[in-house]
Protein backbone atom coordinates (compact mmCIF):
# COMPACT_ATOMS: atom_id res chain seq x y z
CA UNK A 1 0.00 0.00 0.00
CA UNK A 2 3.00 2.63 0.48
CA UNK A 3 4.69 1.93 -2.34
CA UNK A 4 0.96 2.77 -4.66
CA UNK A 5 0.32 5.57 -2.83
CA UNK A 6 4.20 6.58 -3.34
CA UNK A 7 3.63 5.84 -6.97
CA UNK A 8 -0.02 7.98 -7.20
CA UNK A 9 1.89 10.86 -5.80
CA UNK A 10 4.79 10.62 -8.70
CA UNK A 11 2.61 10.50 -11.74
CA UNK A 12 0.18 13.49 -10.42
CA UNK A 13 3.58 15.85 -9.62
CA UNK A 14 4.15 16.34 -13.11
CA UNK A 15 0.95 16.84 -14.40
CA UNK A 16 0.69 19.61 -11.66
CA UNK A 17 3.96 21.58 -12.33
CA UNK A 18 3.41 21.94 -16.31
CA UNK A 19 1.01 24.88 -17.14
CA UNK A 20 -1.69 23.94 -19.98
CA UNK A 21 -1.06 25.82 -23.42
CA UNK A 22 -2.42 29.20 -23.41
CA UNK A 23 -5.59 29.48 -25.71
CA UNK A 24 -4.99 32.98 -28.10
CA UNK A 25 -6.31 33.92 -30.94
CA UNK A 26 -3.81 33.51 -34.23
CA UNK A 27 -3.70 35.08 -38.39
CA UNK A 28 -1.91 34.32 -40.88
CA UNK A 29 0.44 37.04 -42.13
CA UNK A 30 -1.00 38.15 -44.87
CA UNK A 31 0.93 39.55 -48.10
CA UNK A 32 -0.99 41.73 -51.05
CA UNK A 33 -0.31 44.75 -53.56
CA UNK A 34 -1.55 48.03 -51.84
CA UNK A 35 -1.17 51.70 -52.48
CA UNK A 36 1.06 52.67 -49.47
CA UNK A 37 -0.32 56.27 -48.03
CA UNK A 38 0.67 58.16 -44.95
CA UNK A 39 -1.16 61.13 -43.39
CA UNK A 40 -0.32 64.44 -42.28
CA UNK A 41 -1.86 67.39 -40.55
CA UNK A 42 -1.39 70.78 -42.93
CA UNK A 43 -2.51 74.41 -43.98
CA UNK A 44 -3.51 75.66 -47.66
CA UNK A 45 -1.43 78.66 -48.55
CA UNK A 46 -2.11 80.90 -51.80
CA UNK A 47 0.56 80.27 -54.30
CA UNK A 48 0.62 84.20 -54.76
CA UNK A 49 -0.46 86.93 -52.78
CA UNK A 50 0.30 90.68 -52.79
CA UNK A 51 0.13 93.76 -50.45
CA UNK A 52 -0.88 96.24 -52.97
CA UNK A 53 0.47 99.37 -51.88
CA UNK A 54 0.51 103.06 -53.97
CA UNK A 55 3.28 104.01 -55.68
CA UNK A 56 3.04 107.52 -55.19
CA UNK A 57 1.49 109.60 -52.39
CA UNK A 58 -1.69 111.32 -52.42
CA UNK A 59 -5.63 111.41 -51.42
CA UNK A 60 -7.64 108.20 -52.03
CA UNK A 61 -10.38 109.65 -54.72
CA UNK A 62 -12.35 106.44 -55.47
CA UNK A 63 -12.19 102.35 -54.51
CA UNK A 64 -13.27 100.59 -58.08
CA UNK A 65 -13.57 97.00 -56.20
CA UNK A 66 -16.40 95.16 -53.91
CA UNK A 67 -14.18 93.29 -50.91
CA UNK A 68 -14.02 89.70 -51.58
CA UNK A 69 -14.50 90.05 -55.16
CA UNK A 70 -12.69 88.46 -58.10
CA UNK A 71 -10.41 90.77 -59.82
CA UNK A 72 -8.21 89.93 -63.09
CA UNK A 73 -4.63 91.26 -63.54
CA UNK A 74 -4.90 95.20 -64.17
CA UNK A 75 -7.99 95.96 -62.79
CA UNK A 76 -8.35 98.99 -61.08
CA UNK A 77 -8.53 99.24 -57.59
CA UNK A 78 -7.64 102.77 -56.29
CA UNK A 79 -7.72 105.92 -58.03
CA UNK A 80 -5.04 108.33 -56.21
CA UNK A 81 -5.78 112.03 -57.05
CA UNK A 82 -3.99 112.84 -60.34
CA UNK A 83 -3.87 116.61 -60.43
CA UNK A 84 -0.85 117.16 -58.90
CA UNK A 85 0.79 114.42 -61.42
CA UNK A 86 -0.47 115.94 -64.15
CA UNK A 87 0.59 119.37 -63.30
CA UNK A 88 3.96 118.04 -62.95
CA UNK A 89 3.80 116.32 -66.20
CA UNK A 90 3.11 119.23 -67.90
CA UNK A 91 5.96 121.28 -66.58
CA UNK A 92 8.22 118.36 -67.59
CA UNK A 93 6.97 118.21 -71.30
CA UNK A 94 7.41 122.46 -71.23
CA UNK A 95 11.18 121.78 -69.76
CA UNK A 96 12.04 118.92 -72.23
CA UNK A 97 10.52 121.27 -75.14
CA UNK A 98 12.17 124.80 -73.77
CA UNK A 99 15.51 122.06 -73.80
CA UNK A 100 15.19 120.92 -77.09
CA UNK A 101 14.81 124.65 -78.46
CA UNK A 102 18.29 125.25 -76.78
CA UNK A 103 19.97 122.39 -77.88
CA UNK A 104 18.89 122.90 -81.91
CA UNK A 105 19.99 126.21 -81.96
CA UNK A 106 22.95 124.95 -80.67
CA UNK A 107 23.89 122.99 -83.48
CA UNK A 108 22.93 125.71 -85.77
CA UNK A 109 25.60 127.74 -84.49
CA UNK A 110 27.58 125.09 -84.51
CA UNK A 111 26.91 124.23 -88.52
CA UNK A 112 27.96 127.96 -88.98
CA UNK A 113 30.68 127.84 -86.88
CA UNK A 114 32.18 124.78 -88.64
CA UNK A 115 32.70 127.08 -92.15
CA UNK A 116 34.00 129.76 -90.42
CA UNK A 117 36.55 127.79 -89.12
CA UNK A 118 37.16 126.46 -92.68
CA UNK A 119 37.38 130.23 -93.76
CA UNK A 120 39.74 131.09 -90.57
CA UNK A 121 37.10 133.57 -89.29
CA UNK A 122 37.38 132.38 -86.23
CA UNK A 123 39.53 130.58 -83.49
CA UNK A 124 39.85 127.01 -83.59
CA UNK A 125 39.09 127.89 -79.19
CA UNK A 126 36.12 129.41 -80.05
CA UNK A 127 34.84 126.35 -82.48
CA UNK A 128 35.46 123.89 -79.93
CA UNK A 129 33.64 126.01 -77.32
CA UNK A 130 30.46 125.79 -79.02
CA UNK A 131 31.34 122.09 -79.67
CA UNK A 132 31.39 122.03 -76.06
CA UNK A 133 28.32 123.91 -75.11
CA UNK A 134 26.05 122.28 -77.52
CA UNK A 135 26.64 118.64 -76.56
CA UNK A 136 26.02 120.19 -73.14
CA UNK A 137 22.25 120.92 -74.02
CA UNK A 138 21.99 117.69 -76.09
CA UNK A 139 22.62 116.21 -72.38
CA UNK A 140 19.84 118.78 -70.57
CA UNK A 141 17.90 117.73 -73.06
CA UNK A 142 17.98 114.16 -72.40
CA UNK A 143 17.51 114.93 -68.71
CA UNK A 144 14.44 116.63 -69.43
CA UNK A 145 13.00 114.22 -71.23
CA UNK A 146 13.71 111.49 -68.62
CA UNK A 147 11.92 113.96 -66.22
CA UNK A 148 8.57 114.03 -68.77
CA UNK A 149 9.25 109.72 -68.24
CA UNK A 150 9.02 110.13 -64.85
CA UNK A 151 6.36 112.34 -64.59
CA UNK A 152 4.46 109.72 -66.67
CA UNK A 153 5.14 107.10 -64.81
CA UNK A 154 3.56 108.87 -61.89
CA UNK A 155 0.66 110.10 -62.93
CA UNK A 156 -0.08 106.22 -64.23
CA UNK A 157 0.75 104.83 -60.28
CA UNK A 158 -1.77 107.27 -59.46
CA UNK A 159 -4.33 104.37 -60.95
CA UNK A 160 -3.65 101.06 -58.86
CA UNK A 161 -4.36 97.89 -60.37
CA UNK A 162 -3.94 94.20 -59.15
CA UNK A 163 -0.83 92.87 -60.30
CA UNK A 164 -2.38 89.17 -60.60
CA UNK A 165 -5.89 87.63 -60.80
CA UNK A 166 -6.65 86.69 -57.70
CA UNK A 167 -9.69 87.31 -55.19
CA UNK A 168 -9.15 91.07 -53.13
CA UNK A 169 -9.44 91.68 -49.30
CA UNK A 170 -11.00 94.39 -48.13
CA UNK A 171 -10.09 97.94 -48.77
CA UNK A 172 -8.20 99.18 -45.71
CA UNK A 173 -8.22 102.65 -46.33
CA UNK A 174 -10.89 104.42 -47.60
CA UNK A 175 -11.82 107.92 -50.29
CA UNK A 176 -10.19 110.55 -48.73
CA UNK A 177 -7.50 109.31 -46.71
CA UNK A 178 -3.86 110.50 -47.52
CA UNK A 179 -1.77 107.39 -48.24
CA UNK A 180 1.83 107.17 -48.81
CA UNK A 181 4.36 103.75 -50.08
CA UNK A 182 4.37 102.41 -46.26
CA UNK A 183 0.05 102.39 -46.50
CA UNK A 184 -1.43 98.83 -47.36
CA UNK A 185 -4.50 99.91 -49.22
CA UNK A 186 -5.78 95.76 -49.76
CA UNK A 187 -4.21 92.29 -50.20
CA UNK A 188 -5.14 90.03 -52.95
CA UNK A 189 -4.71 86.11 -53.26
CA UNK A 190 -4.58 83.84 -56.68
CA UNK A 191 -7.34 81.53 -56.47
CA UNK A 192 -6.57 79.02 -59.18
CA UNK A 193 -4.16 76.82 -57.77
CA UNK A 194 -3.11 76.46 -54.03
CA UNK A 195 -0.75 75.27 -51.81
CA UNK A 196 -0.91 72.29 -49.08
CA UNK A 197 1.88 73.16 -46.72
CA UNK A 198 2.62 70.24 -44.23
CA UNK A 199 5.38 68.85 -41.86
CA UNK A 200 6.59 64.97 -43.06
CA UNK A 201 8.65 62.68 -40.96
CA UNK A 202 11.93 61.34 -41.90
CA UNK A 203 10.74 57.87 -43.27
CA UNK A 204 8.39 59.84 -45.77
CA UNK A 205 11.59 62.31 -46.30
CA UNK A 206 13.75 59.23 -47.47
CA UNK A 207 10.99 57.24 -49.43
CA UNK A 208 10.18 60.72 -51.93
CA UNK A 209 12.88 62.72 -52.17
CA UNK A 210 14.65 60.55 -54.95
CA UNK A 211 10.82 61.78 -56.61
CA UNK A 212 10.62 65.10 -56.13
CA UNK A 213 13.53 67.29 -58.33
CA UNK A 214 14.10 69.72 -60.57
CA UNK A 215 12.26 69.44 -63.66
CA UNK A 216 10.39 66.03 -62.78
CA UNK A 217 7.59 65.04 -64.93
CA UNK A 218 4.36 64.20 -63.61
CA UNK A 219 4.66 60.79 -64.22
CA UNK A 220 7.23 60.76 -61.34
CA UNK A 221 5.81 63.59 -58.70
CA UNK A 222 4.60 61.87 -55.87
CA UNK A 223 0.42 62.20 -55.82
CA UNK A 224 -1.23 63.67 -52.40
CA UNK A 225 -4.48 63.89 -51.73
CA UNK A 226 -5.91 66.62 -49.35
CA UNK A 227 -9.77 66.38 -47.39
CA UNK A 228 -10.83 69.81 -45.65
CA UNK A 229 -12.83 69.27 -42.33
CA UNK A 230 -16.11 69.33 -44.02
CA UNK A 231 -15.44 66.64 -46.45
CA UNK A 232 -15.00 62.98 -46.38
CA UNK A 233 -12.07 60.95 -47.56
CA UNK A 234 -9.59 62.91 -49.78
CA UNK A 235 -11.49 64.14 -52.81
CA UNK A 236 -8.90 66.73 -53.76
CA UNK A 237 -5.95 65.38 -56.19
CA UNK A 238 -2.60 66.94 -56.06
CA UNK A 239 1.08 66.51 -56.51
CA UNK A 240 3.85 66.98 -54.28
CA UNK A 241 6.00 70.07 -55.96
CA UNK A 242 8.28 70.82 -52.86
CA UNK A 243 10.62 69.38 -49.60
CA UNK A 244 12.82 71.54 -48.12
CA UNK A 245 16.36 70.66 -48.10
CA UNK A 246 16.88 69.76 -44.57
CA UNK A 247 15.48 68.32 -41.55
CA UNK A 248 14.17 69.74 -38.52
CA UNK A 249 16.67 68.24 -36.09
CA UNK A 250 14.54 69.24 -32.54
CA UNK A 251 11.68 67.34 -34.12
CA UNK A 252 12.47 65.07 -36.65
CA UNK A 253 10.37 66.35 -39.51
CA UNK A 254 10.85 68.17 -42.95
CA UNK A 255 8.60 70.74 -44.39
CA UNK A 256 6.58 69.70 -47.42
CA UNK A 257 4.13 71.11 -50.11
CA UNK A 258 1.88 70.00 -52.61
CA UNK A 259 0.22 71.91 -55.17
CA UNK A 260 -3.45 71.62 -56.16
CA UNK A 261 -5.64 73.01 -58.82
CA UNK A 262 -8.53 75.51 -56.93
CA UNK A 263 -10.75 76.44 -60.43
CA UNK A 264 -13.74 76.81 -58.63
CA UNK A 265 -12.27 78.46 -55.43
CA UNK A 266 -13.14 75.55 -52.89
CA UNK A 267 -10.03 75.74 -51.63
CA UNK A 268 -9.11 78.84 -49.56
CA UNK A 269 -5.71 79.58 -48.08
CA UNK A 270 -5.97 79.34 -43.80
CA UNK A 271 -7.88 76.30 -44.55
CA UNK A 272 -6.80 73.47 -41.94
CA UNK A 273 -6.54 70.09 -44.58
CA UNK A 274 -6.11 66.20 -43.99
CA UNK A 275 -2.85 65.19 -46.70
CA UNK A 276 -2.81 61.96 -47.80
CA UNK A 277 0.68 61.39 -49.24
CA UNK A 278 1.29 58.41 -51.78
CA UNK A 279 4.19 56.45 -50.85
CA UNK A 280 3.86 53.33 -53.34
CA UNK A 281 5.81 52.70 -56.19
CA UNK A 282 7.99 54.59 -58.33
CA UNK A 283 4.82 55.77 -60.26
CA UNK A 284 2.19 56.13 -57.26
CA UNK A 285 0.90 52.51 -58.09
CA UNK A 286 0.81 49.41 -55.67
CA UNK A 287 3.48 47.59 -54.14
CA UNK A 288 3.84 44.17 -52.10
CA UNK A 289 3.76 44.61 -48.54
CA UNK A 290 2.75 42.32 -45.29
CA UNK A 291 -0.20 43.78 -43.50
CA UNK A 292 -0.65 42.65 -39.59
CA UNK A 293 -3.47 43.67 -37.03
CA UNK A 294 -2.35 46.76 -34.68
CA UNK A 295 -3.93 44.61 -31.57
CA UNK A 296 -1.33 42.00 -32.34
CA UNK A 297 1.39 44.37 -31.48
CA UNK A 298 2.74 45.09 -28.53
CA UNK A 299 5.78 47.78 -27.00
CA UNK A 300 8.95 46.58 -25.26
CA UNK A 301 10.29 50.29 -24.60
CA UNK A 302 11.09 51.53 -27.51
CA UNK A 303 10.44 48.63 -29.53
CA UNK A 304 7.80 46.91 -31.58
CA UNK A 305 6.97 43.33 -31.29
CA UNK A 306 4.81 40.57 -32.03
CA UNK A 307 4.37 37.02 -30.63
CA UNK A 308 5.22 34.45 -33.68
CA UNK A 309 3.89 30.78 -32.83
CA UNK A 310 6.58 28.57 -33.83
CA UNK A 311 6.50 25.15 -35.14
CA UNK A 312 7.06 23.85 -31.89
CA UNK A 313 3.85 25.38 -30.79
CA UNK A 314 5.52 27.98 -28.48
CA UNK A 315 5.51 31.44 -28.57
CA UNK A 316 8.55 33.41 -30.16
CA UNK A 317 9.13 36.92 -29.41
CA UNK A 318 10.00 38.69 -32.26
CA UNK A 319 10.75 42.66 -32.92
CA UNK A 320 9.24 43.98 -36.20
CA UNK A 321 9.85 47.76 -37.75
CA UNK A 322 6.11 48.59 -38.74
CA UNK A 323 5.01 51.51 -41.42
CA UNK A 324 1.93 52.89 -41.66
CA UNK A 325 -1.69 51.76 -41.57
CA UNK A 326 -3.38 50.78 -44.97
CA UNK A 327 -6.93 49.01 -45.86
CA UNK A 328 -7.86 48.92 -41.70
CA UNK A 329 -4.36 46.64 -41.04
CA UNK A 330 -0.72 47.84 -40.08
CA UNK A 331 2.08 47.51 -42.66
CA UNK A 332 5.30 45.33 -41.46
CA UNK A 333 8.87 46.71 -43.15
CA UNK A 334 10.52 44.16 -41.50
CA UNK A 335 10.63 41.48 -38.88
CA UNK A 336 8.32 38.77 -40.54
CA UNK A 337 7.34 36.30 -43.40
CA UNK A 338 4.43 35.79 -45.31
CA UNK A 339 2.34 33.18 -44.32
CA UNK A 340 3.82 33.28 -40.59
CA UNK A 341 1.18 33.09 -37.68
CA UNK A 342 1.04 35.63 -35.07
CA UNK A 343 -0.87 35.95 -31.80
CA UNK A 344 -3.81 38.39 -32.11
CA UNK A 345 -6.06 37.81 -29.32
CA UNK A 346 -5.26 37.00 -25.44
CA UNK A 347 -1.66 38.14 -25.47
CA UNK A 348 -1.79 38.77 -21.82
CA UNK A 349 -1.41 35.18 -21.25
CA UNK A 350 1.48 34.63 -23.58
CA UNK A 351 5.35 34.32 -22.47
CA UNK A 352 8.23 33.86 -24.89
CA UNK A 353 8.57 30.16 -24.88
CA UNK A 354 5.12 29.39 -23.12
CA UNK A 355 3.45 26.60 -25.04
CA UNK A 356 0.31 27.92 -26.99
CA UNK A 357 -3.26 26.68 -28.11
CA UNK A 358 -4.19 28.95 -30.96
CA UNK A 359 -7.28 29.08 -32.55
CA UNK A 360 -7.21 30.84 -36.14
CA UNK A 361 -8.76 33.64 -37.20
CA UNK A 362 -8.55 36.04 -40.23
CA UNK A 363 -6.20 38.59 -40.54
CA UNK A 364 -8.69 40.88 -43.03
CA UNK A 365 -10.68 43.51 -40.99
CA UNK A 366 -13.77 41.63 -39.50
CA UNK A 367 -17.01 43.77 -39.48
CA UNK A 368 -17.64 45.18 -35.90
CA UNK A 369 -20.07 42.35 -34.76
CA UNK A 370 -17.57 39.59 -36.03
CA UNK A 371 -14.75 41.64 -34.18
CA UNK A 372 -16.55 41.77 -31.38
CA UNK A 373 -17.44 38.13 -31.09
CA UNK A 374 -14.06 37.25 -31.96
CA UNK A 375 -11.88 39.02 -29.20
CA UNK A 376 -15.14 37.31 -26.48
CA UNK A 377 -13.65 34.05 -27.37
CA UNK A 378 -10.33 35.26 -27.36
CA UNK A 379 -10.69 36.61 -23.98
């Protein structure tokens, strides 16, 4: 009788030390062509904009624009008073004319003074005198014309006109008011394309820049997509035109821009915009990558990584470098194979090494009532 009981208490010692596999959920890593995107937070800036500001001093006689309006290049938009110009002009053309009076009768004398050298009537000192003074009202003649020039000039900045088409601010200063070159009398913005100014991070900087040079075709920009907060998805089509030529070292980001065409003015500079950057292949198309659930990874510090269930059964740590998220799963860059099984579900009761009873489930997005069932029975 001692030596059965003796052998009872052997065979149950084992059975009690050895923990039961673990029951987790498992997928298959799954491999198929996607268009890799990443997204960014960013502003829309106006490709142009100008301060339009007068030219010339003077009283603000008329506004010829309605604020907010559409204006074309050359439009009038002020009217400074032109009297004073035009008085000014005046006297000019009178100088320039009095000048060129001078100057003819200079060569005249000149002419005559040339045969009377030739008849030794007079000094060859006195010839080259009036050489002398009539090439010096040629010159006040030129001056005086460059005055009438000027005078022109101002009396034209007296009318200002939008340098660009473009959509006009408000008029900050109205009829009456005495302006001078420091006065901003309105801003105006070009409204048919416009920028999408956002910061990218150093894996997005290293993917595109071999894309995005001098003279590149559009065959080979990078695409990027923009949604405002209003809208759904990213219905706006772009192309990246822009990355600066160095990286922000405090934060680890580069500043970016894409360009966008704005014909019907949806798109207005300020504007706070989703970007949805391309980062496939060579010519925006897809590419093979692994995609992974984000529940099936977890953080060791600063790492990422994923419970692999080995052929053995057990579970093998493993660190993966992940990209980002496309079709509802996370992309893997490196760390596994296709067609590997991972732990999903129930990785609180996994160890590296522990012996594992996985039940297998699909990798592809479940619906929410499937998802929701699923992670029960994983639990």
């Amino acid at each position: 009788m001692l030596f059965a009981g003796c052998d009872r208490a052997g065979g149950q010692a084992p059975a009690a030390g050895a923990p039961p596999p673990a029951p987790v959920s498992a997928a298959t890593v799954i491999e198929k062509e996607i268009v890799e995107t990443q997204e960014f937070s960013g502003r829309l800036e106006a490709v142009e904009r100008v301060e339009i500001r007068p030219r010339v001093p003077g009283y603000i006689t008329a506004v010829h624009f309605t604020p907010g309006a559409l204006v074309k290049k050359g439009q009038p938009l002020f009217s400074i008073d032109p009297r004073p110009y035009q008085a000014e002009l005046e006297r000019a053309e009178a100088n320039v004319n009095s000048a060129r009076a001078r100057a003819d009768l200079a060569g005249v004398e000149l002419e005559r003074a040339g045969r009377l050298l030739e008849d030794r009537a007079i000094a060859r000192r006195e010839f080259d005198e009036r050489a002398a003074a009539q090439k010096d009202l040629q010159a006040a003649a030129r001056s005086a014309r460059a005055e009438v020039e000027t005078a022109r000039l101002n009396l034209g900045y007296t009318r200002v006109t939008s340098p660009i088409d473009g959509r006009a601010s408000k008029a900050e200063i109205t009829v009456g008011n005495l302006v001078d070159g420091s006065a901003v009398l309105t801003s105006v913005v070009s409204t048919d394309r416009i920028y999408a100014s956002f910061d990218g991070d150093e894996d997005t900087y290293l993917r595109v820049r071999a894309r995005v040079r001098t003279g590149a075709r559009d065959d080979e920009s990078v695409p990027v997509r923009i949604g405002l907060a209003n809208e759904t998805g990213f219905p706006h089509e772009g192309r990246l035109e822009f990355v600066d030529n160095r990286l922000d070292p405090a934060t680890g980001s580069v500043r970016m821009r894409a360009t966008f065409a704005n014909k019907d003015g949806t798109l207005v500079p300020g504007l706070f915009a989703r970007v949805q950057l391309s980062g496939g292949t060579r010519t925006g198309g897809a590419a093979r990558a692994l995609l992974i659930h984000d529940r099936a990874v977890s953080t060791d510090q600063d790492r990422k990584f994923v419970f692999v269930i080995g052929k053995d059964g057990k579970a093998e740590y493993r660190p993966v470098v992940l990209g980002p998220a496309a079709d509802g799963l996370r992309i893997v860059r490196k760390g596994l194979a296709p067609g590997e099984k991972i732990v999903v579900g129930g990785l609180q009761r996994v160890r590296p090494g522990a012996p594992l009873q996985p039940k297998l489930v699909p990798m592809e997005p479940p619906d929410a009532p499937a998802q929701a069932g699923a992670q029960a029975k994983a639990g």
